[in-house]
N, C-alpha and C. Protein backbone atom coordinates (compact mmCIF):
# COMPACT_ATOMS: atom_id res chain seq x y z
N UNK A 1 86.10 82.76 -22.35
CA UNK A 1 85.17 83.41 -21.44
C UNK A 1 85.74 84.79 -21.08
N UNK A 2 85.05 85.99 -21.64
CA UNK A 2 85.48 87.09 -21.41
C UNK A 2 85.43 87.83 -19.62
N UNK A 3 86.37 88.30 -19.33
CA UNK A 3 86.83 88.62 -17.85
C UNK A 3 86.73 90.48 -18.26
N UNK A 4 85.84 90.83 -16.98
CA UNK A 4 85.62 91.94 -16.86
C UNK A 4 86.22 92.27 -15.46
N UNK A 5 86.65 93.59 -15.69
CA UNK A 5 87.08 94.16 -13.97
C UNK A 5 85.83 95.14 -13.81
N UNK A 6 85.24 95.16 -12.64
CA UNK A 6 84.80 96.61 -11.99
C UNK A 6 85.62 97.33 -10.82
N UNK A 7 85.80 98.36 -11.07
CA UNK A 7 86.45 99.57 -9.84
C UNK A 7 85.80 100.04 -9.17
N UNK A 8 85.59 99.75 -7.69
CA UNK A 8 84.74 100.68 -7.39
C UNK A 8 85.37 101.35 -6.05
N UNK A 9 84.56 102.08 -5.53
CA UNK A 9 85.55 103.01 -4.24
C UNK A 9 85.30 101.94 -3.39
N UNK A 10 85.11 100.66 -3.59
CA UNK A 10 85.28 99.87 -2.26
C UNK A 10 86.23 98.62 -2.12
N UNK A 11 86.57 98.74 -3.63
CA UNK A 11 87.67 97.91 -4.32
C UNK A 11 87.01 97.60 -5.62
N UNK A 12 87.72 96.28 -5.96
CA UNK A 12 88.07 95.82 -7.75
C UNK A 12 86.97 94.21 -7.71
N UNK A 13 85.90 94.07 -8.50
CA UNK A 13 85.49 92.78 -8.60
C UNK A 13 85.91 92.09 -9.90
N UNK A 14 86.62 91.34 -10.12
CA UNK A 14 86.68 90.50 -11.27
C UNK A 14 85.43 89.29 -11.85
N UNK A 15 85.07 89.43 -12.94
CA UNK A 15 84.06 88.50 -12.82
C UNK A 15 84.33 88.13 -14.28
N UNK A 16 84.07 86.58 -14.64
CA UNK A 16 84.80 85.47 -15.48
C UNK A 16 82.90 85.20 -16.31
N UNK A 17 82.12 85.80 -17.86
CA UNK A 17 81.39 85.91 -17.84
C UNK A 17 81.54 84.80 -18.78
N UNK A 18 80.04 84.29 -18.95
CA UNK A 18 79.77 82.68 -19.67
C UNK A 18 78.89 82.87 -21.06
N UNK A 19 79.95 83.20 -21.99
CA UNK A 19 79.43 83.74 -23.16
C UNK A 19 79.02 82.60 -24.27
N UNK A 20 79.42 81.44 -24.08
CA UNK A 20 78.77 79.77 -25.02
C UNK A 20 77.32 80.12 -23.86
N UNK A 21 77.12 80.24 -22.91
CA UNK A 21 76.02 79.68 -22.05
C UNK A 21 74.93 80.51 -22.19
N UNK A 22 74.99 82.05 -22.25
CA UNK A 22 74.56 82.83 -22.30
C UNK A 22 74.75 84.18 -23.08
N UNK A 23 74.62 84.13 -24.49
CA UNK A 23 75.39 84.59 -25.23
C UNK A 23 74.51 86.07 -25.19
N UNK A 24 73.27 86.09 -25.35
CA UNK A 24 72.20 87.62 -25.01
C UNK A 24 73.05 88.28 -23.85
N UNK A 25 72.88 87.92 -23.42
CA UNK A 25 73.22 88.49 -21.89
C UNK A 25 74.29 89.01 -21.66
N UNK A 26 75.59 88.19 -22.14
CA UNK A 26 76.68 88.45 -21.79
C UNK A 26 77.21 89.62 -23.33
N UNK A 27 76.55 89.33 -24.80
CA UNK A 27 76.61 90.66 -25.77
C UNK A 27 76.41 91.93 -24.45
N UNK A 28 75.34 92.00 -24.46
CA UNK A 28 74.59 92.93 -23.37
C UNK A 28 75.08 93.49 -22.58
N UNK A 29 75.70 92.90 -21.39
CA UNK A 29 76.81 93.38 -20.62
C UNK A 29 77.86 94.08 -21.46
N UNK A 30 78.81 92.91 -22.26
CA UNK A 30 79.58 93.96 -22.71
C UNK A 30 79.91 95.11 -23.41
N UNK A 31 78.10 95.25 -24.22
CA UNK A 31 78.21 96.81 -24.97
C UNK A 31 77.96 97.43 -23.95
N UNK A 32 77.43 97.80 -22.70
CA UNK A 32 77.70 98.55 -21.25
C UNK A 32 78.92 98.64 -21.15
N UNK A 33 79.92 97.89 -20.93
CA UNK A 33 81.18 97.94 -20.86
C UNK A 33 81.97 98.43 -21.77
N UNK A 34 81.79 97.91 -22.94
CA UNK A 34 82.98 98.72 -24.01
C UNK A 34 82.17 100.37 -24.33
N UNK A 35 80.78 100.55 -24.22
CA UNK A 35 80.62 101.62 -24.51
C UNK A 35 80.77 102.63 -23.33
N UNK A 36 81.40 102.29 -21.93
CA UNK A 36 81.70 102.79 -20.93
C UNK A 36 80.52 103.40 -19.87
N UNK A 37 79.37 102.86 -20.83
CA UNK A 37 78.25 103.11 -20.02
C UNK A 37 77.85 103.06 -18.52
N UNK A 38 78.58 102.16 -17.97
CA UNK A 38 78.57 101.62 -16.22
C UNK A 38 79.66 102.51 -16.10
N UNK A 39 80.15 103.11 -16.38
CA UNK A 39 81.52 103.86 -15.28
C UNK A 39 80.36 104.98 -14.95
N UNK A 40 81.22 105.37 -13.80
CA UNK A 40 80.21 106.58 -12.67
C UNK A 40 78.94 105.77 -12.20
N UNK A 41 78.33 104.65 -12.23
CA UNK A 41 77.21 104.06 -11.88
C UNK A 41 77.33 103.85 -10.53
N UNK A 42 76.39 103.11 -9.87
CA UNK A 42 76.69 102.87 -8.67
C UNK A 42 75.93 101.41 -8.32
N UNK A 43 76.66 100.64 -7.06
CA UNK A 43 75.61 99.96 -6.06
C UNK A 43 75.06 100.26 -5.23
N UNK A 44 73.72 100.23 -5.27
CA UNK A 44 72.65 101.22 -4.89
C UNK A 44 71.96 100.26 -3.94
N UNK A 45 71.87 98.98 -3.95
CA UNK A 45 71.09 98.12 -3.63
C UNK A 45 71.88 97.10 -2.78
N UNK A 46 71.38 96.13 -0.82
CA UNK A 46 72.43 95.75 -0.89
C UNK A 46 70.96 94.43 0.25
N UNK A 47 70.79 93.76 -0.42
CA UNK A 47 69.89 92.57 0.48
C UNK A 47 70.36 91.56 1.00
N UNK A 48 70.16 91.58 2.83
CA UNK A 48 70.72 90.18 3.13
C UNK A 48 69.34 89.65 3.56
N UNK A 49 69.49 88.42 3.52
CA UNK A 49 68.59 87.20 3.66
C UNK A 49 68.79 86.47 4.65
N UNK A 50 67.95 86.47 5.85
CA UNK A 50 68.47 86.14 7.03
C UNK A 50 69.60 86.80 8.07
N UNK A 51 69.18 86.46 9.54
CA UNK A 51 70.06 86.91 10.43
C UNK A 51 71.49 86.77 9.95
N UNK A 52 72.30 85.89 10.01
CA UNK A 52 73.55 85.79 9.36
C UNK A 52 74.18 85.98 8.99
N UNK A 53 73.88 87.37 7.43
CA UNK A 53 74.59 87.93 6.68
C UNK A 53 75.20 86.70 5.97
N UNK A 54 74.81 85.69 5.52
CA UNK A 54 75.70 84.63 4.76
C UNK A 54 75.06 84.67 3.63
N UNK A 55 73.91 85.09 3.53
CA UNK A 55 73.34 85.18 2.11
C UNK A 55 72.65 86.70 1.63
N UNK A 56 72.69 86.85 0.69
CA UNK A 56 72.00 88.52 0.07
C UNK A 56 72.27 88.65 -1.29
N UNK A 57 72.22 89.59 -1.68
CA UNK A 57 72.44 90.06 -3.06
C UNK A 57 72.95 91.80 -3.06
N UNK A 58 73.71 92.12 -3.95
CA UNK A 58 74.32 93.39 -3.98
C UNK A 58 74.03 93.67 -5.76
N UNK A 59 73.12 95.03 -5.71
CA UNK A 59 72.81 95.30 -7.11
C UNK A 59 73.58 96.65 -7.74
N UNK A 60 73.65 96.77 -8.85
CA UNK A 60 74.21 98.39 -9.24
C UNK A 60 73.83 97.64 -10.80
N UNK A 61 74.31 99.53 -11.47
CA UNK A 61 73.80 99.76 -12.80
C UNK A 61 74.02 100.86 -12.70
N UNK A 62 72.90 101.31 -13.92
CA UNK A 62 72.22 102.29 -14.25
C UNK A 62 71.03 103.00 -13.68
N UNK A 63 70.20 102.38 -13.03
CA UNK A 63 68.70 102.24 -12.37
C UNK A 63 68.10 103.40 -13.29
N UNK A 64 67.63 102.77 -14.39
CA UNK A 64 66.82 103.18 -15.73
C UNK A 64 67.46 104.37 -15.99
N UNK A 65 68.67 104.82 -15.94
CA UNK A 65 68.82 106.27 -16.71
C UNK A 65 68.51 106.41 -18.07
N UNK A 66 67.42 107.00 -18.67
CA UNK A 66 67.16 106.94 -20.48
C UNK A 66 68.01 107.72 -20.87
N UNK A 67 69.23 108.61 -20.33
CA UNK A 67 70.32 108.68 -21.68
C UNK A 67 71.40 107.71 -21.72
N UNK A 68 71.42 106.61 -20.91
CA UNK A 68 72.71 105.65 -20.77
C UNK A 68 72.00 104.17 -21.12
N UNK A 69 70.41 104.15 -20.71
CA UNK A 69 69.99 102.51 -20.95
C UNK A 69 70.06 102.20 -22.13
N UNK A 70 70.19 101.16 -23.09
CA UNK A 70 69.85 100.33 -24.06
C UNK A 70 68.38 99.79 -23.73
N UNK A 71 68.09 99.24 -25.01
CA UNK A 71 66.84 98.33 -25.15
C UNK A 71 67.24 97.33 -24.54
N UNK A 72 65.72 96.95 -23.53
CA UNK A 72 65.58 95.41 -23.12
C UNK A 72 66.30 94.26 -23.71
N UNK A 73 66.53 93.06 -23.61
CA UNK A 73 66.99 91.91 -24.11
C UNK A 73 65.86 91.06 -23.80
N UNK A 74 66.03 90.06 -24.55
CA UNK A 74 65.45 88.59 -24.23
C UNK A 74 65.93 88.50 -23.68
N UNK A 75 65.15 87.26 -22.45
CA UNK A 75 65.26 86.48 -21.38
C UNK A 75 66.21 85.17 -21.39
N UNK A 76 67.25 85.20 -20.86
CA UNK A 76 68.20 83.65 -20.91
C UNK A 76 67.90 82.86 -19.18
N UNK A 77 66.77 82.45 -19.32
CA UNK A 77 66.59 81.35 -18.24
C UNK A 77 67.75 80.86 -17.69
N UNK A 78 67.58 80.70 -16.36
CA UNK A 78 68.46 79.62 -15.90
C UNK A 78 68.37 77.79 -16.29
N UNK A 79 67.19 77.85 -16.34
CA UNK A 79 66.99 76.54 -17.26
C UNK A 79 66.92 76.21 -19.15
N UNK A 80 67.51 77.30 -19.19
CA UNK A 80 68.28 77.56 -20.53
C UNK A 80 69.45 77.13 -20.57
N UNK A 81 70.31 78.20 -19.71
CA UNK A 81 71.78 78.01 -20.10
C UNK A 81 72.17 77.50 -18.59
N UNK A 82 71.53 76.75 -18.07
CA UNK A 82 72.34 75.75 -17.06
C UNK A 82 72.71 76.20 -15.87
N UNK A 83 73.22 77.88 -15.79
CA UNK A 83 73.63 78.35 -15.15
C UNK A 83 72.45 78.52 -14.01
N UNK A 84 73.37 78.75 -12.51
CA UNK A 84 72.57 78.79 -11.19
C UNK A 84 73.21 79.96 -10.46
N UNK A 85 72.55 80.45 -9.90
CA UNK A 85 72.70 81.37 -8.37
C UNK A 85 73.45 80.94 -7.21
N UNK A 86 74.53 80.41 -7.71
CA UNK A 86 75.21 80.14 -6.73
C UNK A 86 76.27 81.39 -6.07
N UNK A 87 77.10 81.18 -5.21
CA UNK A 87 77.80 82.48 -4.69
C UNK A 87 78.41 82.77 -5.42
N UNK A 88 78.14 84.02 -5.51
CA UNK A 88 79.23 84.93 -6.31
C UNK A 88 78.82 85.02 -7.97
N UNK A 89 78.15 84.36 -8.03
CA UNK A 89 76.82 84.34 -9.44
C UNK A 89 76.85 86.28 -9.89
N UNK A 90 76.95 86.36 -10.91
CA UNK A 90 76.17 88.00 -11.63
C UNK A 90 74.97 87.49 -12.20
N UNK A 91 74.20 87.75 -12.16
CA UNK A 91 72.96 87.60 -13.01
C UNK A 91 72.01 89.17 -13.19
N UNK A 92 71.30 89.58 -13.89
CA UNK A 92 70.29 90.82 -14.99
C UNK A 92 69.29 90.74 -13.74
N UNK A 93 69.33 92.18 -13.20
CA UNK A 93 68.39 92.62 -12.29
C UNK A 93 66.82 92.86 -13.88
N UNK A 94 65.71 92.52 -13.52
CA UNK A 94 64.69 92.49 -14.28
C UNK A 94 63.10 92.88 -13.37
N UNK A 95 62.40 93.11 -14.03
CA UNK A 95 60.83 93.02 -13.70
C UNK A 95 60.31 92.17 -13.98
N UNK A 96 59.98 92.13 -15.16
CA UNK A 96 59.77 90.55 -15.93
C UNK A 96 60.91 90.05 -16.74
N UNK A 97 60.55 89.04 -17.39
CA UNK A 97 61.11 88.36 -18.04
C UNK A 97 61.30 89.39 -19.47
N UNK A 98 62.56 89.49 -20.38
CA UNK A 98 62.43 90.36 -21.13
C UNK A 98 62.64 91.84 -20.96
N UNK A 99 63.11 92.51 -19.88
CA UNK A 99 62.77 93.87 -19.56
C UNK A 99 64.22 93.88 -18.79
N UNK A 100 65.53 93.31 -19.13
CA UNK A 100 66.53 93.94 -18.27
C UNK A 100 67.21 94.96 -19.53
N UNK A 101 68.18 95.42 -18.78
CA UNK A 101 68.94 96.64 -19.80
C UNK A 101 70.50 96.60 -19.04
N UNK A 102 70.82 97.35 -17.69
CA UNK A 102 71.80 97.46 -17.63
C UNK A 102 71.91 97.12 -16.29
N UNK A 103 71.08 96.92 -15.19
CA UNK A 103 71.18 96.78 -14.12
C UNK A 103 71.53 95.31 -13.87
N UNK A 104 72.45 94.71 -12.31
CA UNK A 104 73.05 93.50 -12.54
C UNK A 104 73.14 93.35 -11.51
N UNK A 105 73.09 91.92 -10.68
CA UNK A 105 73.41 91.87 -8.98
C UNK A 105 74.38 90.41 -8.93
N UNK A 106 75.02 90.62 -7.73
CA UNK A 106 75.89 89.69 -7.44
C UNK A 106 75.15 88.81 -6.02
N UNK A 107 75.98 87.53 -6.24
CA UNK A 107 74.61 86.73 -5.24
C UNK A 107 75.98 86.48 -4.50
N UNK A 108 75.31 86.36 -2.71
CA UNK A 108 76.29 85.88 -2.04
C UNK A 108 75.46 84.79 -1.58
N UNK A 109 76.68 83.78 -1.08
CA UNK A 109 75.91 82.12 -0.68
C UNK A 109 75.00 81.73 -2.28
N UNK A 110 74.88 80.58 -1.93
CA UNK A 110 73.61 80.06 -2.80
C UNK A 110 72.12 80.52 -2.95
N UNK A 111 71.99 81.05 -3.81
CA UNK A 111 70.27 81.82 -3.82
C UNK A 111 69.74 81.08 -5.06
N UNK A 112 69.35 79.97 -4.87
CA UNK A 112 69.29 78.81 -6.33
C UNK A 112 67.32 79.24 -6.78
N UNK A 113 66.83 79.48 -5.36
CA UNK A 113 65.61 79.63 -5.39
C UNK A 113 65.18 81.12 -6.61
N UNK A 114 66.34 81.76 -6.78
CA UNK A 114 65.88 82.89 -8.01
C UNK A 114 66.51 82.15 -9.49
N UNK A 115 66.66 81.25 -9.26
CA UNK A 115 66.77 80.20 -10.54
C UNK A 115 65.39 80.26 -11.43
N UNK A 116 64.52 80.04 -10.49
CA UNK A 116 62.71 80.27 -11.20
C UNK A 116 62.51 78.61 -10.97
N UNK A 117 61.36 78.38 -11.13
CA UNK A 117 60.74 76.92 -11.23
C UNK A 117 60.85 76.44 -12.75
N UNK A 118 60.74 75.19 -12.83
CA UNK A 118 60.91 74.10 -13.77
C UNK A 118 59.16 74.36 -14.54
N UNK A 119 58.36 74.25 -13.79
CA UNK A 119 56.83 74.66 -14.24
C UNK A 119 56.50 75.89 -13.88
N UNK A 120 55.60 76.34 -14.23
CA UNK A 120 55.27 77.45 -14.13
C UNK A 120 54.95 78.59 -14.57
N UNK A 121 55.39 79.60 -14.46
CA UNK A 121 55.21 81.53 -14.74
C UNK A 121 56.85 81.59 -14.22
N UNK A 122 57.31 81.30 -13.16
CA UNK A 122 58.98 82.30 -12.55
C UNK A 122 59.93 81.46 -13.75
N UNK A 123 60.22 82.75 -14.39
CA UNK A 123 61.71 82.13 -15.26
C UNK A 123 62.98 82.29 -14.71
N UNK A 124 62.33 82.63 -13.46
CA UNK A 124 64.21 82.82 -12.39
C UNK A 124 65.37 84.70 -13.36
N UNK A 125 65.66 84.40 -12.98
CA UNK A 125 66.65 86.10 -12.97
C UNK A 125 68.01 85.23 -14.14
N UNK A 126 68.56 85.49 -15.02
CA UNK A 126 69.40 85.30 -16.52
C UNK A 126 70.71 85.40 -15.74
N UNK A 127 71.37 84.69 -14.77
CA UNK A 127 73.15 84.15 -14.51
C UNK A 127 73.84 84.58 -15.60
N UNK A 128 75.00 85.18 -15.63
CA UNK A 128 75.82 85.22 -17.18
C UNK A 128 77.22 85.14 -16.78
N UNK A 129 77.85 85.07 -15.52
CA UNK A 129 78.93 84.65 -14.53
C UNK A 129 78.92 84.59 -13.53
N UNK A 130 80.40 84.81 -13.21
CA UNK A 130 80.17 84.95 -12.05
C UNK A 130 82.08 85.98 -11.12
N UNK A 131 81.83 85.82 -10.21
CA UNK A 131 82.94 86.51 -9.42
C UNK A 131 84.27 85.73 -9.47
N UNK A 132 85.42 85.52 -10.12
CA UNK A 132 86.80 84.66 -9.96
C UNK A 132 87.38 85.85 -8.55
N UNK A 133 87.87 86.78 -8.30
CA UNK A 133 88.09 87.76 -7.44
C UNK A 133 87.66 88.82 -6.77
N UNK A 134 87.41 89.36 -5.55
CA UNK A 134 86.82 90.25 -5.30
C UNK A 134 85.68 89.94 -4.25
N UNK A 135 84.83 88.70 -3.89
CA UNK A 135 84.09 88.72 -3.02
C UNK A 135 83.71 88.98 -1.98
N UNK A 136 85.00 89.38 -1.78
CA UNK A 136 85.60 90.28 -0.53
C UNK A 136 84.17 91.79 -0.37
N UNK A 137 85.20 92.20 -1.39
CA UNK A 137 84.46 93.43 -1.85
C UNK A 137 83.20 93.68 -2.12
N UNK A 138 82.37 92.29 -2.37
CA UNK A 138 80.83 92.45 -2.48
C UNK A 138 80.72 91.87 -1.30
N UNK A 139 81.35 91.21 -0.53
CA UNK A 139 80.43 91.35 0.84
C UNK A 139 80.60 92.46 1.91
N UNK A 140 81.80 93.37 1.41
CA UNK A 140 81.54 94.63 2.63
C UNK A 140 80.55 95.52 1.85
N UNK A 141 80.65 95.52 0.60
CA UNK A 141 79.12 96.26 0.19
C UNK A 141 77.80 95.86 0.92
N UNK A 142 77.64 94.71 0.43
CA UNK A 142 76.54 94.18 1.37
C UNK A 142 76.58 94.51 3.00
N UNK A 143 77.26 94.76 3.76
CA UNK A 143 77.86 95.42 4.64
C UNK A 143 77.39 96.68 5.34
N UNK A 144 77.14 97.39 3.99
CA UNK A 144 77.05 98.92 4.42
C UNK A 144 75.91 99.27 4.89
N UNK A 145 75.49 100.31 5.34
CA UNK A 145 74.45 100.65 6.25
C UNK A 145 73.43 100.93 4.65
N UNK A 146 72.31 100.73 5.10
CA UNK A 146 71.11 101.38 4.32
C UNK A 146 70.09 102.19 5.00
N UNK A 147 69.41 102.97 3.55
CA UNK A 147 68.24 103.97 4.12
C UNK A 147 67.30 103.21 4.84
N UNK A 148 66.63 103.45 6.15
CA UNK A 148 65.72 103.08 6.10
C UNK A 148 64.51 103.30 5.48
N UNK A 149 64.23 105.00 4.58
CA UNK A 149 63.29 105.17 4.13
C UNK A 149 63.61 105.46 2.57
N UNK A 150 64.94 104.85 2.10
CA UNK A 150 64.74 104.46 0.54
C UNK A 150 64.38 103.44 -0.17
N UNK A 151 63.94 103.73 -1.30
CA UNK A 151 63.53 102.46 -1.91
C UNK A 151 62.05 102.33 -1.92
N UNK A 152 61.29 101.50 -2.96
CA UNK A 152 59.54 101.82 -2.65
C UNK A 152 59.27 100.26 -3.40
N UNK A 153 58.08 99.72 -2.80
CA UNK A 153 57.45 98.48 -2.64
C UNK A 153 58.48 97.47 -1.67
N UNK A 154 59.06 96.94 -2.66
CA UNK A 154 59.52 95.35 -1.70
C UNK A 154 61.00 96.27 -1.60
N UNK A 155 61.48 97.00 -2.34
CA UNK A 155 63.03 97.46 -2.03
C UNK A 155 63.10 98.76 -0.76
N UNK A 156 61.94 99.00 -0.07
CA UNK A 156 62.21 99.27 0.81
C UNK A 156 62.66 99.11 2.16
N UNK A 157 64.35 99.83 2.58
CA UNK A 157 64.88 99.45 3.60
C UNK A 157 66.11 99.20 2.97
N UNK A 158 66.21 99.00 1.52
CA UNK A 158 66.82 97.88 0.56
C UNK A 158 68.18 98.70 0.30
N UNK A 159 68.03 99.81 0.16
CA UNK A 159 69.07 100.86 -0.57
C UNK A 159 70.33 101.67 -0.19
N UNK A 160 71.46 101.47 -0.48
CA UNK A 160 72.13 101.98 0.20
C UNK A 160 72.27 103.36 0.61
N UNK A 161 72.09 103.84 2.15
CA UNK A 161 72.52 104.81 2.24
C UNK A 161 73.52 106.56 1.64
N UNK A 162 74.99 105.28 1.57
CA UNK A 162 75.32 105.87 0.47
C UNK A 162 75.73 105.10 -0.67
N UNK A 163 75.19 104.91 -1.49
CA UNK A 163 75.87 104.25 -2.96
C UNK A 163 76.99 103.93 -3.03
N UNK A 164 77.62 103.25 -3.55
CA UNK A 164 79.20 102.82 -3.74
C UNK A 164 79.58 103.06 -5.12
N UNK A 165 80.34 103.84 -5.22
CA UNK A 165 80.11 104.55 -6.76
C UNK A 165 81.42 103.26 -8.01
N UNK A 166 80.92 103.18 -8.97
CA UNK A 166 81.62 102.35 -10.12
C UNK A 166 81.76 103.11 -10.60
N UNK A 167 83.61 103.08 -10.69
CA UNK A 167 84.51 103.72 -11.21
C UNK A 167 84.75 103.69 -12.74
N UNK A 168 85.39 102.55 -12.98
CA UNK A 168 85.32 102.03 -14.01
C UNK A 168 84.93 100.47 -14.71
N UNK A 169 84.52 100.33 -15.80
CA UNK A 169 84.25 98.29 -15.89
C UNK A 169 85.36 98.51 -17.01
N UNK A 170 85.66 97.54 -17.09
CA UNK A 170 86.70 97.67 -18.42
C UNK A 170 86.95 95.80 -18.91
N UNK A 171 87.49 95.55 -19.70
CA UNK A 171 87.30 93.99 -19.87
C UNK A 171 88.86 94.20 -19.58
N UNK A 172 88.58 92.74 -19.16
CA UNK A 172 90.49 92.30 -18.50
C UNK A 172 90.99 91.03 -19.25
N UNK A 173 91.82 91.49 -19.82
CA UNK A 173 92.81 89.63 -20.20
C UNK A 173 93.42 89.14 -19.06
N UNK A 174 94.01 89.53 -17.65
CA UNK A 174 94.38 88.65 -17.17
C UNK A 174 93.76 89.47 -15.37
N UNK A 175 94.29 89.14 -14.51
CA UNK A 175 93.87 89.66 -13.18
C UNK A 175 94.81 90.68 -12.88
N UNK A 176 93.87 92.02 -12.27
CA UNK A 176 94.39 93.27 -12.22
C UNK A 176 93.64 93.87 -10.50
N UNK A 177 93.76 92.98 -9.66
CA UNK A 177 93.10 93.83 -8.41
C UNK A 177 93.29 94.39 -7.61
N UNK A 178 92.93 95.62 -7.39
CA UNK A 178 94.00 96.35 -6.73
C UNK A 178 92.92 96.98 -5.65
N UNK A 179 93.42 96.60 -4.47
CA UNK A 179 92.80 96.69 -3.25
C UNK A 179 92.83 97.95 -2.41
């Protein structure tokens, strides 16, 4: 299972990706990564769910740049490859099914409900790891203040103020976090 680091100015996330489970997805990610495409990117995006702050999601990428995106991928269901939204989950920010490229969010708490239904139309959002170190660091992202007037339809309110800029992704053989 290939181990990626991200750098970012708010610290280091390690994340342990599930390449038998989700093999689209996780190719995908890592030509972003080896082609260095995510460095300078940012988390742009930072949703909590409920009073609490125990649950949300923290997104970054690309947010469609056409000289850095790749082509779409197929869709890897969560009722494909098994995998769930549990904390600390990465899973392919998407529109529909079929239409991610480079954008990616990290789940805090259990968010099983973007799994998608068993019947239906929702194929749930494509899991491809998840966080071994660093959660720290995606929950003071989630943390940070946002625009109130960025962002348009449902992501408004949604956006961070200021971005948290990604430094570098690089793939890791062993743990490198440096705080």
């Amino acid at each position: 299972m290939p181990r990626v680091l991200l750098h970012s100015s708010r610290g280091d996330i390690l994340v342990e990706l599930e390449a038998r489970r989700a093999p689209v997805t996780v190719r995908n990610f890592l030509r972003y990564v080896d082609q260095k495409r995510l460095d300078g990117s940012d988390f742009y995006r930072a949703v909590k769910i409920g009073d609490d702050g125990k649950y949300g999601l923290v997104q970054g990428g690309l947010r469609g740049n056409p000289k850095r995106v790749l082509k779409p991928i197929a869709h890897e269901s969560p009722r494909t490859t098994g995998l769930s939204h549990l904390d600390g989950a990465i899973s392919m920010a998407r529109t529909d099914p079929g239409t991610a490229t480079a954008d990616f969010f990290f789940v805090v708490g259990d968010l099983v409900a973007l799994d998608g239904q068993a019947s239906g139309d929702d194929a749930g959002y494509a899991v491809f790891g998840r966080v071994i170190e660093g959660m720290d660091v995606v929950r003071d992202i989630l943390e940070q203040p946002r625009s109130v007037d960025g962002g348009e339809g449902v992501m408004k309110g949604q956006m961070l103020a200021k971005p948290v800029k990604i430094l570098s992704v690089r793939r890791e053989a062993a743990s490198a976090i440096q705080k």
